[in-house]
PDB file of N, CA and C in Angstrom:
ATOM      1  N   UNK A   1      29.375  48.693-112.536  1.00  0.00           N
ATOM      2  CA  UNK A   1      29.784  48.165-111.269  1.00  0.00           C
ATOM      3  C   UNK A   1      28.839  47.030-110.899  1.00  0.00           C
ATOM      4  N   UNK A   2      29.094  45.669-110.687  1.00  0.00           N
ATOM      5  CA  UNK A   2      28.558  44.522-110.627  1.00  0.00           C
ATOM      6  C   UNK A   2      28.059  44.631-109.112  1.00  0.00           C
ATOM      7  N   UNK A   3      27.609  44.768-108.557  1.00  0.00           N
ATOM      8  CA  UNK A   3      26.966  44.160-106.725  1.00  0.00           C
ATOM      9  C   UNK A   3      26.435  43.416-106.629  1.00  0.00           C
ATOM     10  N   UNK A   4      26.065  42.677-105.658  1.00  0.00           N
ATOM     11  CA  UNK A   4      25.351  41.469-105.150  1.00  0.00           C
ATOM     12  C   UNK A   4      24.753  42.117-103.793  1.00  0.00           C
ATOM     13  N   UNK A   5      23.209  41.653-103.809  1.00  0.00           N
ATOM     14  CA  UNK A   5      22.634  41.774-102.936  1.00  0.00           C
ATOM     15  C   UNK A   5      21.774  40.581-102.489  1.00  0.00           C
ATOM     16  N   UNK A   6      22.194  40.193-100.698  1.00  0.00           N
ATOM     17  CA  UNK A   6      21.508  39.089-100.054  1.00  0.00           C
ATOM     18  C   UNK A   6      20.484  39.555 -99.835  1.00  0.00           C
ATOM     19  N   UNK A   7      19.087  38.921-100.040  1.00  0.00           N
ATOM     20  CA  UNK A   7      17.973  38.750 -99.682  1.00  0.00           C
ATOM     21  C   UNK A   7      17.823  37.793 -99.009  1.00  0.00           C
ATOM     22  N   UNK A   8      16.574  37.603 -98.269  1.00  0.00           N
ATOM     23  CA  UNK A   8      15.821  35.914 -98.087  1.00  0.00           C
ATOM     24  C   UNK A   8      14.888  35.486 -98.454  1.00  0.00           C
ATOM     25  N   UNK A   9      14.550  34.333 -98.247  1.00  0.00           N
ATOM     26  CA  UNK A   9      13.575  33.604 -99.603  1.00  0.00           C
ATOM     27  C   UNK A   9      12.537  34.619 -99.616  1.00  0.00           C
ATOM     28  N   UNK A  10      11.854  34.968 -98.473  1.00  0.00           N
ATOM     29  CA  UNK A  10      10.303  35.529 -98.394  1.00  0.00           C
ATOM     30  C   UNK A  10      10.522  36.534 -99.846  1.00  0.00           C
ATOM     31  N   UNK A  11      11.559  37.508 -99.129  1.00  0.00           N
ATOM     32  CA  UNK A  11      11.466  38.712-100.198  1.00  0.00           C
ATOM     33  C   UNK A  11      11.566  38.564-101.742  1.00  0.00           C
ATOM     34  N   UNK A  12      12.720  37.510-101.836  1.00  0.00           N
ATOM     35  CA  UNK A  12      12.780  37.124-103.087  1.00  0.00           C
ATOM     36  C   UNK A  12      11.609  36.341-103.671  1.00  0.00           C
ATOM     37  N   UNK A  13      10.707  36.228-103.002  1.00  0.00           N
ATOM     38  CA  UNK A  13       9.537  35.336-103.919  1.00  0.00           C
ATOM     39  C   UNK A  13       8.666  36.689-103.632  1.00  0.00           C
ATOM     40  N   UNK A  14       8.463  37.397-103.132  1.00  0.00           N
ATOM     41  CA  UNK A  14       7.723  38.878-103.359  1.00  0.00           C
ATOM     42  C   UNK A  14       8.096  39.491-104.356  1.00  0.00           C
ATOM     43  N   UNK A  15       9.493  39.471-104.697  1.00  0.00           N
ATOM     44  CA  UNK A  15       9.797  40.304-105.443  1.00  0.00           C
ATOM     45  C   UNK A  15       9.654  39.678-106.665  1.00  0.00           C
ATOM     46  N   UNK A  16       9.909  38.528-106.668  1.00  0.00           N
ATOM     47  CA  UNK A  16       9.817  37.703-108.283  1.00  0.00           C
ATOM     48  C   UNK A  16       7.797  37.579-108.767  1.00  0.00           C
ATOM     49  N   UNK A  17       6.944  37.497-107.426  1.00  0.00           N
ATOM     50  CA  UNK A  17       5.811  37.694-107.700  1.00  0.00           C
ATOM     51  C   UNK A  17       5.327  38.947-108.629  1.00  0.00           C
ATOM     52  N   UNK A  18       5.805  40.265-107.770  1.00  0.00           N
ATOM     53  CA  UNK A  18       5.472  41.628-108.216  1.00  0.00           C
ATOM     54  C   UNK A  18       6.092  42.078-109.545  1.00  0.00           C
ATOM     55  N   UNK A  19       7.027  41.063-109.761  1.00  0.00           N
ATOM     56  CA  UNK A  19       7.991  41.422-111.265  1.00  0.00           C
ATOM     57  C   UNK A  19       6.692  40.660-112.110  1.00  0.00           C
ATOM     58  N   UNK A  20       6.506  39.435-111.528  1.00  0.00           N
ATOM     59  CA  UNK A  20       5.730  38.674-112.802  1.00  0.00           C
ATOM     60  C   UNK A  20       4.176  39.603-112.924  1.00  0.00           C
ATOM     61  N   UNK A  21       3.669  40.082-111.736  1.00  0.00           N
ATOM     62  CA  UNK A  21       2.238  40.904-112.434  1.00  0.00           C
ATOM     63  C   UNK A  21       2.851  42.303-112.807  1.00  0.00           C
ATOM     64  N   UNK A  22       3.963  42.604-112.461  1.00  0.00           N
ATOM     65  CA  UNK A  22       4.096  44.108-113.441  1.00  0.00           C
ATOM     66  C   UNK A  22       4.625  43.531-114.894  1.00  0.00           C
ATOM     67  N   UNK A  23       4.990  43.053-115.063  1.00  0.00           N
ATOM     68  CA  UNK A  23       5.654  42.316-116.394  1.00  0.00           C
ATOM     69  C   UNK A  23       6.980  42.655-116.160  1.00  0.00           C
ATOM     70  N   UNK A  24       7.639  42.920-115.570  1.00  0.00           N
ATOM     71  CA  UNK A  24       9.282  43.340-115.346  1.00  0.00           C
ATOM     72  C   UNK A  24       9.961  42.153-114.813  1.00  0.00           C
ATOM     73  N   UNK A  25      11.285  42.388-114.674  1.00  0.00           N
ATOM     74  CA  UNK A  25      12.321  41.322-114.764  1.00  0.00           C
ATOM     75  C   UNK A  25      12.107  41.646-112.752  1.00  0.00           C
ATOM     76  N   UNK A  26      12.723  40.613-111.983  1.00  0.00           N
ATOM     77  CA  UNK A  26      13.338  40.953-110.814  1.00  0.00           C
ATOM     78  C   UNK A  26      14.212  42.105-110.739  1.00  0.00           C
ATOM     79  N   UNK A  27      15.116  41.779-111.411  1.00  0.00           N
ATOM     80  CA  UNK A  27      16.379  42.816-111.084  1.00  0.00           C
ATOM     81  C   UNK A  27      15.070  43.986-111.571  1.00  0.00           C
ATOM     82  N   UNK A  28      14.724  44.527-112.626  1.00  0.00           N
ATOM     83  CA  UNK A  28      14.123  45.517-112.962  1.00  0.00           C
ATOM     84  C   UNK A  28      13.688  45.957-111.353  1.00  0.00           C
ATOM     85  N   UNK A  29      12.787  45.550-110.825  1.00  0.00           N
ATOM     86  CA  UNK A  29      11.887  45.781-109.322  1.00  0.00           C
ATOM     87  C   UNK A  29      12.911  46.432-108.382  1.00  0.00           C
ATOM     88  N   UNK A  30      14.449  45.581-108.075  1.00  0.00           N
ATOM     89  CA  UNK A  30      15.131  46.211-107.310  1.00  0.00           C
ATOM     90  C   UNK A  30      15.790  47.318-107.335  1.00  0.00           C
ATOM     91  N   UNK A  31      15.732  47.276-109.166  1.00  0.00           N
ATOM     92  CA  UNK A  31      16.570  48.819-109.209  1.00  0.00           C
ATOM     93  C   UNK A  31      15.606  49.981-109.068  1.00  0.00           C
ATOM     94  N   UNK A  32      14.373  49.807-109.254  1.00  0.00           N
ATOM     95  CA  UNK A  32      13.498  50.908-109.260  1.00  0.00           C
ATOM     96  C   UNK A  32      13.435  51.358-107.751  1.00  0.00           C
ATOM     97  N   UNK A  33      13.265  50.298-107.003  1.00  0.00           N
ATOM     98  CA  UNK A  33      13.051  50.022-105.335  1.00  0.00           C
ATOM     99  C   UNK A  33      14.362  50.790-104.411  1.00  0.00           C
ATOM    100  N   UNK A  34      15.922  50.816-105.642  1.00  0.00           N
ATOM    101  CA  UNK A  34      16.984  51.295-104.838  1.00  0.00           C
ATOM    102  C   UNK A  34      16.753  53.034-105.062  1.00  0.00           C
ATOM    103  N   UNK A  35      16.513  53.026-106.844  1.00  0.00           N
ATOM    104  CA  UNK A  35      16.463  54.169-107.269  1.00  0.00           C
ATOM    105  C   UNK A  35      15.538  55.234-106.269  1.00  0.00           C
ATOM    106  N   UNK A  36      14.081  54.516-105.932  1.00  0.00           N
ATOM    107  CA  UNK A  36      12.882  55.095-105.714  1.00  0.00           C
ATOM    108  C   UNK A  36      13.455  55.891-103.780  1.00  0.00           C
ATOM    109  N   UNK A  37      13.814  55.089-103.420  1.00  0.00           N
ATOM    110  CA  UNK A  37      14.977  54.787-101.648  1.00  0.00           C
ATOM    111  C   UNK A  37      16.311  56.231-101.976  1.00  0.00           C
ATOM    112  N   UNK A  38      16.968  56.045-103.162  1.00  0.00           N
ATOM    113  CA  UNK A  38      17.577  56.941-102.960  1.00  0.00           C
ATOM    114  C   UNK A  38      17.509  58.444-103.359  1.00  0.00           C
ATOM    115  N   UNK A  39      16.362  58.600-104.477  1.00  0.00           N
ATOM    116  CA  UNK A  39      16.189  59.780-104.630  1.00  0.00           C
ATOM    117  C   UNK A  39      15.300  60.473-103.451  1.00  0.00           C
ATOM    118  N   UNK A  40      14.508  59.271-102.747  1.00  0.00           N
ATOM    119  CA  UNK A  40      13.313  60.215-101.499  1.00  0.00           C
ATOM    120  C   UNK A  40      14.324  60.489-100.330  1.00  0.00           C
ATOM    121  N   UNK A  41      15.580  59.449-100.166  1.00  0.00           N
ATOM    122  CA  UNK A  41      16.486  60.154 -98.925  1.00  0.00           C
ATOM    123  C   UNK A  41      16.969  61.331 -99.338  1.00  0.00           C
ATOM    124  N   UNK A  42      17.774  61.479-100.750  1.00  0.00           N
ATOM    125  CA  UNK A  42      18.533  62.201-101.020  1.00  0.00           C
ATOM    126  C   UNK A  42      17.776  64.035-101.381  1.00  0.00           C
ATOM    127  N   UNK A  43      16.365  64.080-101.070  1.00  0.00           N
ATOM    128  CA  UNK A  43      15.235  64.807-101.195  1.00  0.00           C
ATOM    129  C   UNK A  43      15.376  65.226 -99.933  1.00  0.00           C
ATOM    130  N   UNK A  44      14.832  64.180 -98.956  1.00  0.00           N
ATOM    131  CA  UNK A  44      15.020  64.320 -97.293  1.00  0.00           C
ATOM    132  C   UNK A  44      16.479  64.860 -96.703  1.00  0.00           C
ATOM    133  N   UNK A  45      17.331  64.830 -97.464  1.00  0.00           N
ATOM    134  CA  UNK A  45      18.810  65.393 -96.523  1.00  0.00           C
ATOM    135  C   UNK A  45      18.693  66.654 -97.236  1.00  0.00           C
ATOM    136  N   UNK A  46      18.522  66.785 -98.054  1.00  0.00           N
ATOM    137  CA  UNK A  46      18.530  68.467 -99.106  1.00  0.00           C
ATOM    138  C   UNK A  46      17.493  69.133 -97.916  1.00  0.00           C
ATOM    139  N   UNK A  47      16.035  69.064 -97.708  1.00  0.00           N
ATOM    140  CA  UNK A  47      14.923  69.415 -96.786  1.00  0.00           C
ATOM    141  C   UNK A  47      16.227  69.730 -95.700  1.00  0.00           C
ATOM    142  N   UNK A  48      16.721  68.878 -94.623  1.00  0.00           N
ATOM    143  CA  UNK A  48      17.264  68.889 -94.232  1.00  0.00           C
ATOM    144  C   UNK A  48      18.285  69.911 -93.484  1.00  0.00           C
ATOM    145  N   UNK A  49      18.991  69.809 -94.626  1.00  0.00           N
ATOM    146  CA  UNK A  49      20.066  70.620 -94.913  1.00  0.00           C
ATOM    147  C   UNK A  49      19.682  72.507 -95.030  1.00  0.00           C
ATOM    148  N   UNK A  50      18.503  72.526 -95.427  1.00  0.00           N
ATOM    149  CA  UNK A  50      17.967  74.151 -95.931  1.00  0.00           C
ATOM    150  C   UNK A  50      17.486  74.306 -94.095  1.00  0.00           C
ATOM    151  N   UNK A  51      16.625  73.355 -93.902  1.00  0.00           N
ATOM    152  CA  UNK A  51      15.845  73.776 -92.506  1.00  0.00           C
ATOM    153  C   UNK A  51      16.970  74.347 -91.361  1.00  0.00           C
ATOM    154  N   UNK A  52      18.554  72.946 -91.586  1.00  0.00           N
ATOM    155  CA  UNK A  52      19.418  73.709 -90.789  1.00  0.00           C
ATOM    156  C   UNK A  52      20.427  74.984 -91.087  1.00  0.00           C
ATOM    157  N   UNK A  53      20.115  75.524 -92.460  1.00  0.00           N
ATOM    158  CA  UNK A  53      20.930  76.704 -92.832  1.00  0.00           C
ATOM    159  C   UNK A  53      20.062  78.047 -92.550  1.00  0.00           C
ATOM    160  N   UNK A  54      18.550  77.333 -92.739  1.00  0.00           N
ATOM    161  CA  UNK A  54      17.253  78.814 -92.218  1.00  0.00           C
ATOM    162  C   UNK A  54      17.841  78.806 -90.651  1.00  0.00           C
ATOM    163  N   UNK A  55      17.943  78.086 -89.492  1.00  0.00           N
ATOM    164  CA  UNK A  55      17.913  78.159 -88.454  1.00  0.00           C
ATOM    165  C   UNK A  55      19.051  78.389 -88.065  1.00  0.00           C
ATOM    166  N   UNK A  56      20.330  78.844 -88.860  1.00  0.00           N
ATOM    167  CA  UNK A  56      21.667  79.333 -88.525  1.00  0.00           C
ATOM    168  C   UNK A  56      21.072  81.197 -88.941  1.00  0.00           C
ATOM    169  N   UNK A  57      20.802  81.302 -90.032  1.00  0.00           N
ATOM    170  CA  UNK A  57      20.429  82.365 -90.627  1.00  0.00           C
ATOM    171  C   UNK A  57      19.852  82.995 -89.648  1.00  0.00           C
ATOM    172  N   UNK A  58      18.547  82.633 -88.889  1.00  0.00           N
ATOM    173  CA  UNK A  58      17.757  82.703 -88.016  1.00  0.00           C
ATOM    174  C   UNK A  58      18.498  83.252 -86.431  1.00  0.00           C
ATOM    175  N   UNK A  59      19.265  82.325 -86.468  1.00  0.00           N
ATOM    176  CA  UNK A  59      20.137  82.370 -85.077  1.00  0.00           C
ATOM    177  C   UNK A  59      21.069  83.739 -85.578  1.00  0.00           C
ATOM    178  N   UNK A  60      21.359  83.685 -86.694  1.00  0.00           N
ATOM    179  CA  UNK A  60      22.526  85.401 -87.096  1.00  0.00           C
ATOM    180  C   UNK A  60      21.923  86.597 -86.927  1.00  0.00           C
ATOM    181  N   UNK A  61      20.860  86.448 -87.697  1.00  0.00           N
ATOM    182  CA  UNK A  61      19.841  87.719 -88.068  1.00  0.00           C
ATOM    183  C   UNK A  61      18.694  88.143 -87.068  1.00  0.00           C
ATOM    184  N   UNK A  62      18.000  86.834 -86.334  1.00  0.00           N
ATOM    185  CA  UNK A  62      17.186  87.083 -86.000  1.00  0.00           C
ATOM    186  C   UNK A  62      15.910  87.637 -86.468  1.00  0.00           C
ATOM    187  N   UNK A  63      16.123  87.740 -88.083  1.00  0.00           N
ATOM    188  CA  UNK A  63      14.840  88.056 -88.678  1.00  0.00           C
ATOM    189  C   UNK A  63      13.874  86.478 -88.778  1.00  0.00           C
ATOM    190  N   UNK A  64      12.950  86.790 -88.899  1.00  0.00           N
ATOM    191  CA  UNK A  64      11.720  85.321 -89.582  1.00  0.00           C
ATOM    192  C   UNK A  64      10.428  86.529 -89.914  1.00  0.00           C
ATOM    193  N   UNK A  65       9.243  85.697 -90.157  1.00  0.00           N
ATOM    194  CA  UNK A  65       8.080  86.310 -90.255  1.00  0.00           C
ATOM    195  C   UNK A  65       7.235  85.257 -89.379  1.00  0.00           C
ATOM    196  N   UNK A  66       6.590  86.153 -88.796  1.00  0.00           N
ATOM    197  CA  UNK A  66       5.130  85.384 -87.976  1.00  0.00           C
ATOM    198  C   UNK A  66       4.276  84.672 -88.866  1.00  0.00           C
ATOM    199  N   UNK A  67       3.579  83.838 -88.634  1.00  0.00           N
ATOM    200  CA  UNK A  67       2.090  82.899 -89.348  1.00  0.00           C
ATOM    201  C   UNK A  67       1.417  83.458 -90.314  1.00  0.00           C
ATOM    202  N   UNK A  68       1.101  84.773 -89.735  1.00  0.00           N
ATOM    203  CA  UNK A  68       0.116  85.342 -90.358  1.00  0.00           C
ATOM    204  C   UNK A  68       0.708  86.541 -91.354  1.00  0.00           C
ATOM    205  N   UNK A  69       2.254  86.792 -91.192  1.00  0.00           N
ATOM    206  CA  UNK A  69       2.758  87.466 -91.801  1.00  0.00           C
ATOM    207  C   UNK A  69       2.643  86.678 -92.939  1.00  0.00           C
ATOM    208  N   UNK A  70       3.442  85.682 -92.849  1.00  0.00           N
ATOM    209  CA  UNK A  70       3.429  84.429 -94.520  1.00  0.00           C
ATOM    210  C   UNK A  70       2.420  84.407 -95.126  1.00  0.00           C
ATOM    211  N   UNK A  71       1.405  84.255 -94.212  1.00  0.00           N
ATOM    212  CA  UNK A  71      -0.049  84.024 -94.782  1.00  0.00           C
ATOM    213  C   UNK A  71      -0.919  85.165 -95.885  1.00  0.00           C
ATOM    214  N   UNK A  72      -0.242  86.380 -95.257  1.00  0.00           N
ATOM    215  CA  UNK A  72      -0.614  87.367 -96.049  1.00  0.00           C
ATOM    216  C   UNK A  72       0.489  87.724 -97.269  1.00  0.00           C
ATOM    217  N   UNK A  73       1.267  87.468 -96.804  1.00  0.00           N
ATOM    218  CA  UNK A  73       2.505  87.316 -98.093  1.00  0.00           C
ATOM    219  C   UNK A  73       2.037  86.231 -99.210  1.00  0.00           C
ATOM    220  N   UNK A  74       1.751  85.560 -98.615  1.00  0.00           N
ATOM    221  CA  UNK A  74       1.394  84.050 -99.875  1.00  0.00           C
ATOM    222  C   UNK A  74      -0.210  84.964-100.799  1.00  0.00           C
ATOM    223  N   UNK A  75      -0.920  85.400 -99.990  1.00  0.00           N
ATOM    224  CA  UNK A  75      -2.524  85.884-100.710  1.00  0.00           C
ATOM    225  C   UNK A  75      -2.179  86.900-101.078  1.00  0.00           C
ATOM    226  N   UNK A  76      -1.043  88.000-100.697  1.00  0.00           N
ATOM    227  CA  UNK A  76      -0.766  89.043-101.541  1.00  0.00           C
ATOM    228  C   UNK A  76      -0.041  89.125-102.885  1.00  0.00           C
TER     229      UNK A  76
END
């Protein structure tokens, strides 16, 4: 799938800088830069997503453990 992405000059001479001291192409920089953007969101909505299924769980059951319960769970 071909895309085009607008930049402006600034970025594009950042980015063509940081390609030339890593030794990589431009395009190389942006795909790492989209890749790097979408795996940390797609990390962040998963987080997300669990925190709001504990706090449905939470809201059903009404079970959790206190601070110090975990705390002794984790050293036990």
């Amino acid at each position: 799938m071909a895309t085009s992405l607008k930049i402006d000059d600034e970025m594009k001479g950042r980015i063509q800088a940081l390609a030339q001291q890593r030794d990589r192409s431009p395009h190389w920089i942006m795909r790492e830069a989209i890749r790097q953007y979408v795996d940390r969101e797609e990390a962040r909505e998963g987080f997300r997503r669990e925190a709001l299924d504990a706090w449905t769980a939470y809201c059903e059951t009404g079970r959790h453990l206190t601070a110090d319960e975990t705390v002794a769970w984790l050293e036990g």
